[in-house]
PDB file of N, CA and C in Angstrom:
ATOM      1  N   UNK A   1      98.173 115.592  97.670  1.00  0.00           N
ATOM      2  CA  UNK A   1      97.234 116.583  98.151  1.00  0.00           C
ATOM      3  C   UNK A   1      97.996 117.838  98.553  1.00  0.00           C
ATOM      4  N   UNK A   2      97.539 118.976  98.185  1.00  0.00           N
ATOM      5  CA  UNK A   2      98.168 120.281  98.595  1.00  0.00           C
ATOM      6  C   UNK A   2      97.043 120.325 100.053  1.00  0.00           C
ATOM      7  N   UNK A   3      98.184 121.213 100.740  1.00  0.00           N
ATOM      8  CA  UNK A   3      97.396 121.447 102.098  1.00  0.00           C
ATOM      9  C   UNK A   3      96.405 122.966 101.817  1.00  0.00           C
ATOM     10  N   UNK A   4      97.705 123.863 100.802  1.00  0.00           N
ATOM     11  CA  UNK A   4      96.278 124.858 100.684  1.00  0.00           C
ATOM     12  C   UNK A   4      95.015 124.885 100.106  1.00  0.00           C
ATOM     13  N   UNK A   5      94.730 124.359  99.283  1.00  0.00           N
ATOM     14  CA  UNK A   5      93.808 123.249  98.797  1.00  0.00           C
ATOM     15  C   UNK A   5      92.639 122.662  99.283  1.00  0.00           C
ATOM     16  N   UNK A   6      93.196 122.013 100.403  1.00  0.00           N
ATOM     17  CA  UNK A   6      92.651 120.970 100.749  1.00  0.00           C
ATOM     18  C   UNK A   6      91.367 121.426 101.588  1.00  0.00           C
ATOM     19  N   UNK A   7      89.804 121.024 100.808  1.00  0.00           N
ATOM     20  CA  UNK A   7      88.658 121.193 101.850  1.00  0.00           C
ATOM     21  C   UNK A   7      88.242 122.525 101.125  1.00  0.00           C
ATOM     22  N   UNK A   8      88.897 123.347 100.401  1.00  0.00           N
ATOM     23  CA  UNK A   8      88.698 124.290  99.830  1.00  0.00           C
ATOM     24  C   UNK A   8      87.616 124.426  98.476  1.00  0.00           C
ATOM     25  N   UNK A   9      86.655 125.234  98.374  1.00  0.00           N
ATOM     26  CA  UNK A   9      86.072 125.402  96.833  1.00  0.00           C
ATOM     27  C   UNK A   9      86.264 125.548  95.861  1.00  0.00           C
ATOM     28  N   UNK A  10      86.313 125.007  94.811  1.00  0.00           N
ATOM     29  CA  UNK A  10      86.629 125.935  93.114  1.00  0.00           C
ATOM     30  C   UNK A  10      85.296 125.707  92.334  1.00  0.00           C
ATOM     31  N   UNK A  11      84.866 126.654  91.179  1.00  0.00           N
ATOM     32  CA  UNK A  11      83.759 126.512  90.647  1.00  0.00           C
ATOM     33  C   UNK A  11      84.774 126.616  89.523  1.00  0.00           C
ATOM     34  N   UNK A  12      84.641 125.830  88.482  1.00  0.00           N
ATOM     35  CA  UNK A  12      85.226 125.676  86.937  1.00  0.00           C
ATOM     36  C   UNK A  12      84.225 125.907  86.059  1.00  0.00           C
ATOM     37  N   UNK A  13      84.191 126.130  85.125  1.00  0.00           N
ATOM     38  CA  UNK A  13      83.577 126.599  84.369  1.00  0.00           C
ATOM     39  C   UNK A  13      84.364 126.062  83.239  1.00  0.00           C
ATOM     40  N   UNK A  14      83.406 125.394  81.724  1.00  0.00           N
ATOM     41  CA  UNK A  14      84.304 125.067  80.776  1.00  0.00           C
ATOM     42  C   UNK A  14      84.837 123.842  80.781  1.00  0.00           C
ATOM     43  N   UNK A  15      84.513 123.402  82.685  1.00  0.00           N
ATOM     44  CA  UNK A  15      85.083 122.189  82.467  1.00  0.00           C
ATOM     45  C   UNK A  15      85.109 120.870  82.094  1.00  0.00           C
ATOM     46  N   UNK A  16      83.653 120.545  80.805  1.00  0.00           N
ATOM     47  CA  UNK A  16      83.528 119.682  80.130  1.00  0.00           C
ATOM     48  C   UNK A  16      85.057 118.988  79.123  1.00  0.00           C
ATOM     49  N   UNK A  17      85.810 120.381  78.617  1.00  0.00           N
ATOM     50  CA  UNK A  17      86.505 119.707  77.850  1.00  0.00           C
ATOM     51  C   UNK A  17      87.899 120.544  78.126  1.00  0.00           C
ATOM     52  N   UNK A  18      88.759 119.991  77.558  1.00  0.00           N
ATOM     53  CA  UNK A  18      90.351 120.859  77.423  1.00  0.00           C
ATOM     54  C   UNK A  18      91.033 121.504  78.535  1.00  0.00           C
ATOM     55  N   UNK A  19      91.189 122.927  78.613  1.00  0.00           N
ATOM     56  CA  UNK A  19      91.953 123.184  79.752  1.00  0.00           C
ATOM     57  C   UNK A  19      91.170 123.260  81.159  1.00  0.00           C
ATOM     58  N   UNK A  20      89.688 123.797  80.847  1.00  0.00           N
ATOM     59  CA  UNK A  20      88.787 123.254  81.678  1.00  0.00           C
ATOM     60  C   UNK A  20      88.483 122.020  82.507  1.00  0.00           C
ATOM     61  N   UNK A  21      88.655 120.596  81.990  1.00  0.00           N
ATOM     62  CA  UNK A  21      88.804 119.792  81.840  1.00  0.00           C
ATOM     63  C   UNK A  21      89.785 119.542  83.090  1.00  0.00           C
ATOM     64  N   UNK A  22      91.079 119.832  82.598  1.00  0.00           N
ATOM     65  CA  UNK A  22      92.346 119.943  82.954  1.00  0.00           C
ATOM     66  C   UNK A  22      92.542 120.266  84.231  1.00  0.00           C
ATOM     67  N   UNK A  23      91.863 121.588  84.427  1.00  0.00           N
ATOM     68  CA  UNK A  23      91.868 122.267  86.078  1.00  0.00           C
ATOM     69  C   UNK A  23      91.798 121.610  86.624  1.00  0.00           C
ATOM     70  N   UNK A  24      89.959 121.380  86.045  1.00  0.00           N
ATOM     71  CA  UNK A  24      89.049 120.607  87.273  1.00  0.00           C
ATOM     72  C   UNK A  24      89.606 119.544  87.570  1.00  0.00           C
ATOM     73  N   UNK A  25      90.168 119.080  86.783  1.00  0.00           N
ATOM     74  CA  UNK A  25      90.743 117.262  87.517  1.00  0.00           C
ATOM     75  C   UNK A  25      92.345 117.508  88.105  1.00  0.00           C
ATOM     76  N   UNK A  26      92.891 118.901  87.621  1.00  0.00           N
ATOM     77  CA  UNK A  26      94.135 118.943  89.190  1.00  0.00           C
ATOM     78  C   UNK A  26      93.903 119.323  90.364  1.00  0.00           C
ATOM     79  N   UNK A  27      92.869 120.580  90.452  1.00  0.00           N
ATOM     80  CA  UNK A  27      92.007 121.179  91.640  1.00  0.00           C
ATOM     81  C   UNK A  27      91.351 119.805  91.951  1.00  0.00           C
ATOM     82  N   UNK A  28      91.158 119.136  92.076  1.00  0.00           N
ATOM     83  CA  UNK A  28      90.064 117.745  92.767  1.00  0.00           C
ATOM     84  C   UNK A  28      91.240 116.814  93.246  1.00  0.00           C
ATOM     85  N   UNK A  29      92.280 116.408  92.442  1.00  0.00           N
ATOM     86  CA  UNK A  29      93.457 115.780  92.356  1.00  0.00           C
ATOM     87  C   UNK A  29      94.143 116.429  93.652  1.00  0.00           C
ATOM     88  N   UNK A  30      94.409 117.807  93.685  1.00  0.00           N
ATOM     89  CA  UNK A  30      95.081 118.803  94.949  1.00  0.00           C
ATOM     90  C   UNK A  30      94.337 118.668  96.249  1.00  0.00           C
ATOM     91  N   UNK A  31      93.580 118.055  96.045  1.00  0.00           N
ATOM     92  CA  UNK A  31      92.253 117.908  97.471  1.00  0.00           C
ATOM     93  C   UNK A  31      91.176 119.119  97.691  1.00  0.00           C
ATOM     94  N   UNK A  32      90.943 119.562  96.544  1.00  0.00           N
ATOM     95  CA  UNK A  32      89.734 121.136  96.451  1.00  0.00           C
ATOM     96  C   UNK A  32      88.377 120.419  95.797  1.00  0.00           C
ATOM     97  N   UNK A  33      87.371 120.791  96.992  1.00  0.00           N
ATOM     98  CA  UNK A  33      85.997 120.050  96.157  1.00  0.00           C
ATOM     99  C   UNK A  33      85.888 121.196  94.933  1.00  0.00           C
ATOM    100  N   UNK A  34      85.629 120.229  93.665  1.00  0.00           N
ATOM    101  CA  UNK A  34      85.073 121.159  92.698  1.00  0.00           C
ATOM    102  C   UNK A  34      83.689 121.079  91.784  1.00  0.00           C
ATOM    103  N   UNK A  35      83.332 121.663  91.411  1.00  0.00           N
ATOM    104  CA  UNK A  35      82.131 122.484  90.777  1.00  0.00           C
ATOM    105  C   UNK A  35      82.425 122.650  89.269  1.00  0.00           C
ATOM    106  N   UNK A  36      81.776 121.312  88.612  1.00  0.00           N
ATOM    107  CA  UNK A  36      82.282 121.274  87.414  1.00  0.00           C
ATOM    108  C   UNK A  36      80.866 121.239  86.495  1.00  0.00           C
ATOM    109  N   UNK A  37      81.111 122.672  85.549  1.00  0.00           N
ATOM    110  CA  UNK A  37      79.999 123.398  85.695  1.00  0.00           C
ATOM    111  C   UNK A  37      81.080 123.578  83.589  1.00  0.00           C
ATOM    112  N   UNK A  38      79.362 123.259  83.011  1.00  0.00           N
ATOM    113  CA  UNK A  38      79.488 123.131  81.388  1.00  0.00           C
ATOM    114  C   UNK A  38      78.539 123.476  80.336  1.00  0.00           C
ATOM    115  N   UNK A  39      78.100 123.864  79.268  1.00  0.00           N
ATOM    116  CA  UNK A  39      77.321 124.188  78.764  1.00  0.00           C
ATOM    117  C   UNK A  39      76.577 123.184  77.937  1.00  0.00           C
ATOM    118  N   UNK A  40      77.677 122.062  78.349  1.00  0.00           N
ATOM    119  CA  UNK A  40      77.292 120.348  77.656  1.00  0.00           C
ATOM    120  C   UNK A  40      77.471 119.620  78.928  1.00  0.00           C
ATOM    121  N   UNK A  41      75.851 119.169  79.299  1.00  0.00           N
ATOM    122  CA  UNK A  41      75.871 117.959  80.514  1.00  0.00           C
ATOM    123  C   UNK A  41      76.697 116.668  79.959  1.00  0.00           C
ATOM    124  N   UNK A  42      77.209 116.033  78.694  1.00  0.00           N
ATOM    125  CA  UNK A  42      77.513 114.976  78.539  1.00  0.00           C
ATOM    126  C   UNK A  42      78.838 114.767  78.876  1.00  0.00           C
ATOM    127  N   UNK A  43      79.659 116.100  78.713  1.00  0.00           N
ATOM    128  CA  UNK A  43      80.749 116.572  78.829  1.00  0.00           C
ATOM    129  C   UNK A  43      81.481 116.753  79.789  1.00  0.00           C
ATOM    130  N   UNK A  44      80.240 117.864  80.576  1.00  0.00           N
ATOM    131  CA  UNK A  44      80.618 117.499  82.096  1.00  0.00           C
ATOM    132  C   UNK A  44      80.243 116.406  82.788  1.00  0.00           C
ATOM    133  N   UNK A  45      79.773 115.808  82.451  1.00  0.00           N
ATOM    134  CA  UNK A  45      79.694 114.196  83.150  1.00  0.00           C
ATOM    135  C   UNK A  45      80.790 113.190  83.157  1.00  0.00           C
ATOM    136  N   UNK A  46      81.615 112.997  81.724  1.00  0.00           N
ATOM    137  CA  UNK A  46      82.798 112.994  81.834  1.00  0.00           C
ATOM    138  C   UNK A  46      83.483 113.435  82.461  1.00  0.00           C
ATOM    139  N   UNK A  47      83.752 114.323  82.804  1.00  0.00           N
ATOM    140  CA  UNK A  47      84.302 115.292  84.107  1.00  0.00           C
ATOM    141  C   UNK A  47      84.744 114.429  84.923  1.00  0.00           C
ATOM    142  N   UNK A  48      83.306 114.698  85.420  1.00  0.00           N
ATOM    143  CA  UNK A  48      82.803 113.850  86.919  1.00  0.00           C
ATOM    144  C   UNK A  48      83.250 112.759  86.801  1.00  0.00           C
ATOM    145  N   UNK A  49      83.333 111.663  85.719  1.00  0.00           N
ATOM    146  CA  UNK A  49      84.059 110.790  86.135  1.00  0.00           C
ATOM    147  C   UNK A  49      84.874 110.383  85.999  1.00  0.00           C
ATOM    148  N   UNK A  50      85.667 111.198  85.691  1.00  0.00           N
ATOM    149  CA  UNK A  50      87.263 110.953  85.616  1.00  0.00           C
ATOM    150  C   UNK A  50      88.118 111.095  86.872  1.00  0.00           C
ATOM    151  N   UNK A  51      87.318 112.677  87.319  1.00  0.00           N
ATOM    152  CA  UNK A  51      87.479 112.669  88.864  1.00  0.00           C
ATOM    153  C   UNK A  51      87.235 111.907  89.691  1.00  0.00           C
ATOM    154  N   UNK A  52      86.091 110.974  89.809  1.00  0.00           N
ATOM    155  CA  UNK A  52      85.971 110.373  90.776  1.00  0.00           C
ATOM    156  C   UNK A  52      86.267 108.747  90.990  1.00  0.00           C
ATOM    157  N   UNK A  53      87.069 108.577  89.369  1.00  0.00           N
ATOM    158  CA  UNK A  53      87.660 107.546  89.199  1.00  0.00           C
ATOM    159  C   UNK A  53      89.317 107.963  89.930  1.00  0.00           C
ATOM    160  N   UNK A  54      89.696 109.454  89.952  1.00  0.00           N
ATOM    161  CA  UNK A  54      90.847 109.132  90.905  1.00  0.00           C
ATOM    162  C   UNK A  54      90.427 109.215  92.636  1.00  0.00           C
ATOM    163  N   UNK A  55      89.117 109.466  92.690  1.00  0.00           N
ATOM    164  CA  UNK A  55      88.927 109.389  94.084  1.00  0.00           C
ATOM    165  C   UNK A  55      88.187 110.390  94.459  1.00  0.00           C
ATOM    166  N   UNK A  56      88.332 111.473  94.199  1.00  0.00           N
ATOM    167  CA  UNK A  56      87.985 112.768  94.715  1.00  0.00           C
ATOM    168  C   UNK A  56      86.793 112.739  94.639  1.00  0.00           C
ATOM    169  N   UNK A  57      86.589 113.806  95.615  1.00  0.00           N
ATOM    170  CA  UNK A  57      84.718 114.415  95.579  1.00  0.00           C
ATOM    171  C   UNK A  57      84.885 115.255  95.143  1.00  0.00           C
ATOM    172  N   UNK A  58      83.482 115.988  94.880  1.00  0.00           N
ATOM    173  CA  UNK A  58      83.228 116.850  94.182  1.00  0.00           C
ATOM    174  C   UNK A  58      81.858 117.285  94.041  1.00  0.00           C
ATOM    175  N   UNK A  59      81.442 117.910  93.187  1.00  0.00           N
ATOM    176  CA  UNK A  59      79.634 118.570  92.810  1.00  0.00           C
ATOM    177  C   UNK A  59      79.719 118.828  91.017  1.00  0.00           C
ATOM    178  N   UNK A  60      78.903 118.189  90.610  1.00  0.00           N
ATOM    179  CA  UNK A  60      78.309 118.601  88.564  1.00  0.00           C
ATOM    180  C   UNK A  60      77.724 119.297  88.599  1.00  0.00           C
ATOM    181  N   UNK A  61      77.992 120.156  87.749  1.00  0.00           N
ATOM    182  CA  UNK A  61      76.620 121.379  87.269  1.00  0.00           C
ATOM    183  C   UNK A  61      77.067 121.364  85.958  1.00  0.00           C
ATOM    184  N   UNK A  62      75.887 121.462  85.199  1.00  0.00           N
ATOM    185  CA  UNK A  62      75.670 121.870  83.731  1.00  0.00           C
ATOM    186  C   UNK A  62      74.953 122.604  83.371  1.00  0.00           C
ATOM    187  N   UNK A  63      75.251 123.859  82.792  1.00  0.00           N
ATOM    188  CA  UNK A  63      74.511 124.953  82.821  1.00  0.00           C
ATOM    189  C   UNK A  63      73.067 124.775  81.443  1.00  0.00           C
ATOM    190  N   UNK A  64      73.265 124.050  81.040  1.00  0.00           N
ATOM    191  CA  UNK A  64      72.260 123.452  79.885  1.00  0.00           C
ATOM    192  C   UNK A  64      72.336 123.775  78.635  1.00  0.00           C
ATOM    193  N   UNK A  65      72.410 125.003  78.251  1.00  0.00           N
ATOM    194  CA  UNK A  65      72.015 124.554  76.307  1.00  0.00           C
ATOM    195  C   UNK A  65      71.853 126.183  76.108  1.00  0.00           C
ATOM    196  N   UNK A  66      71.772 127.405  76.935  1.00  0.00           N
ATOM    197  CA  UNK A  66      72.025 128.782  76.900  1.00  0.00           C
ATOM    198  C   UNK A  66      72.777 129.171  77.771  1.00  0.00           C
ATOM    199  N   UNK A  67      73.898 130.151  77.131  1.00  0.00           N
ATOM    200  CA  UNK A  67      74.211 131.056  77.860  1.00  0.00           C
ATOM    201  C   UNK A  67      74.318 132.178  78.686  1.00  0.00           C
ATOM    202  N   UNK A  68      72.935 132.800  78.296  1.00  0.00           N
ATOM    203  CA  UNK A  68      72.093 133.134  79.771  1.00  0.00           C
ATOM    204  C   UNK A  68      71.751 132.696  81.188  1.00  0.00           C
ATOM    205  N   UNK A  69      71.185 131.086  80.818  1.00  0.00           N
ATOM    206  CA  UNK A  69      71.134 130.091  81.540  1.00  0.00           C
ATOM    207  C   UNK A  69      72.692 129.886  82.715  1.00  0.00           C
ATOM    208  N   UNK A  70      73.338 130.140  81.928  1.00  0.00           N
ATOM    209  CA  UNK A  70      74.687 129.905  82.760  1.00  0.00           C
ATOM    210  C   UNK A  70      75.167 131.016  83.873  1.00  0.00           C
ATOM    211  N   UNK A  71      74.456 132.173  84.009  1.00  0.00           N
ATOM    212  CA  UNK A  71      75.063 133.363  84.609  1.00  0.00           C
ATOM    213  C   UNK A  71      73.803 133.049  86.084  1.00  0.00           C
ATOM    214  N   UNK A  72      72.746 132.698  85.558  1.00  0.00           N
ATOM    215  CA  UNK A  72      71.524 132.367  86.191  1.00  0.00           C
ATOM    216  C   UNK A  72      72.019 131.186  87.257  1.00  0.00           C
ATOM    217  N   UNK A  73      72.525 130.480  86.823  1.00  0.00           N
ATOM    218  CA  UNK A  73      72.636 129.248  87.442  1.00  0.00           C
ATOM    219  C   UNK A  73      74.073 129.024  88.402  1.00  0.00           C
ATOM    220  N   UNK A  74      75.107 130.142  87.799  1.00  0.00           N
ATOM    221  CA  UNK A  74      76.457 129.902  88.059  1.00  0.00           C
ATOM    222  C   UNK A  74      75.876 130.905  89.815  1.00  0.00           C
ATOM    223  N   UNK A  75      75.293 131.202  89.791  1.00  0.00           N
ATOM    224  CA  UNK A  75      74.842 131.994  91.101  1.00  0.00           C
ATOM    225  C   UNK A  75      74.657 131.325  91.921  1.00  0.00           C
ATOM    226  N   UNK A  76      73.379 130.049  91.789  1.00  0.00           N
ATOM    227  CA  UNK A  76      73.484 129.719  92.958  1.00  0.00           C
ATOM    228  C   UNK A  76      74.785 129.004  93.129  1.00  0.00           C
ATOM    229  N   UNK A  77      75.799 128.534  92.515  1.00  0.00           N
ATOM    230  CA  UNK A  77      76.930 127.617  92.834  1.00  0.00           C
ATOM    231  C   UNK A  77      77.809 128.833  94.253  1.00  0.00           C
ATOM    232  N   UNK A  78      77.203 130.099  93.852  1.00  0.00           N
ATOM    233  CA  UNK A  78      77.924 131.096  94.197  1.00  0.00           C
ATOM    234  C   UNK A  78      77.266 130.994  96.022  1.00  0.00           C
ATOM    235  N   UNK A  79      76.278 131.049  96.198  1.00  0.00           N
ATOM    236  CA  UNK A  79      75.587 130.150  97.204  1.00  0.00           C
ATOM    237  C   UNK A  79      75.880 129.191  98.068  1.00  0.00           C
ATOM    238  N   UNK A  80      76.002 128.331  97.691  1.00  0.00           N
ATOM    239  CA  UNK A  80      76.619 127.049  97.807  1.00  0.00           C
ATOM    240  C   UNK A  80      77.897 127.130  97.737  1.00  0.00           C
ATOM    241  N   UNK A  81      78.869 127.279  96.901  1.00  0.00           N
ATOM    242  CA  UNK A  81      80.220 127.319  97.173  1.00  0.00           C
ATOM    243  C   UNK A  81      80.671 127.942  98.593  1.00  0.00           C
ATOM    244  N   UNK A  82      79.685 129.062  99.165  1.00  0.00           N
ATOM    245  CA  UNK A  82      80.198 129.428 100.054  1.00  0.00           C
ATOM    246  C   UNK A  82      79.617 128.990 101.323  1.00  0.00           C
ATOM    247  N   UNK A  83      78.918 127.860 101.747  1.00  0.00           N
ATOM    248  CA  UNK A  83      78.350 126.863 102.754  1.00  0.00           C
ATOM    249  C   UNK A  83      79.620 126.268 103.298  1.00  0.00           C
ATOM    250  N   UNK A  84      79.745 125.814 104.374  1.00  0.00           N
ATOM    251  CA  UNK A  84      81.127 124.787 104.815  1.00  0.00           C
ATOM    252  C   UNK A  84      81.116 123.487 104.398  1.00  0.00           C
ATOM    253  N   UNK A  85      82.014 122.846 103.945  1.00  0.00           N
ATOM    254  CA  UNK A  85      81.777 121.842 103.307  1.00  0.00           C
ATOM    255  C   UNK A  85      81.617 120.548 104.587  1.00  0.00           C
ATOM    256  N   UNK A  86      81.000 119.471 104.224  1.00  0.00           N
ATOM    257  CA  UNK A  86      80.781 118.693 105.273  1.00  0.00           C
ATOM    258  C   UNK A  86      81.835 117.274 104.996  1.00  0.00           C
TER     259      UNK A  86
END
């Protein structure tokens, strides 16, 4: 666990697959809740559980099937990301 990190937000984006992917599961791994946020729910669901097969918490978002949809939606994370985490 990194201490700067730790308890901290990240919103990923992308992170269904590859370097996306990648972040999100070192940012979660470092102790940062993350926001794993995709344009494929199946993808990012994988995500999710890869992460939470090493332990970590976290929050899914999938922005759905447009990319409009995603600017719409990545807002409220923008919302929420900035609440205190409990």
């Amino acid at each position: 666990m990194n201490p700067e990190l730790a308890g901290r937000a990240a919103l990923v984006t992308g992170a269904g697959r590859g370097i996306g992917a990648a972040i999100a599961e070192e940012l979660a791994t470092a102790g940062a809740r993350v926001a794993v946020n995709d344009i494929d729910a199946d993808s990012a669901a994988s995500t999710v559980k890869r992460i939470r097969e090493r332990g970590a918490r976290l929050m899914r978002r999938s922005s759905g099937g447009s990319r409009s949809g995603t600017s719409r939606r990545c807002g409220t994370w923008t919302a929420c990301l900035s609440r205190p985490w409990a």
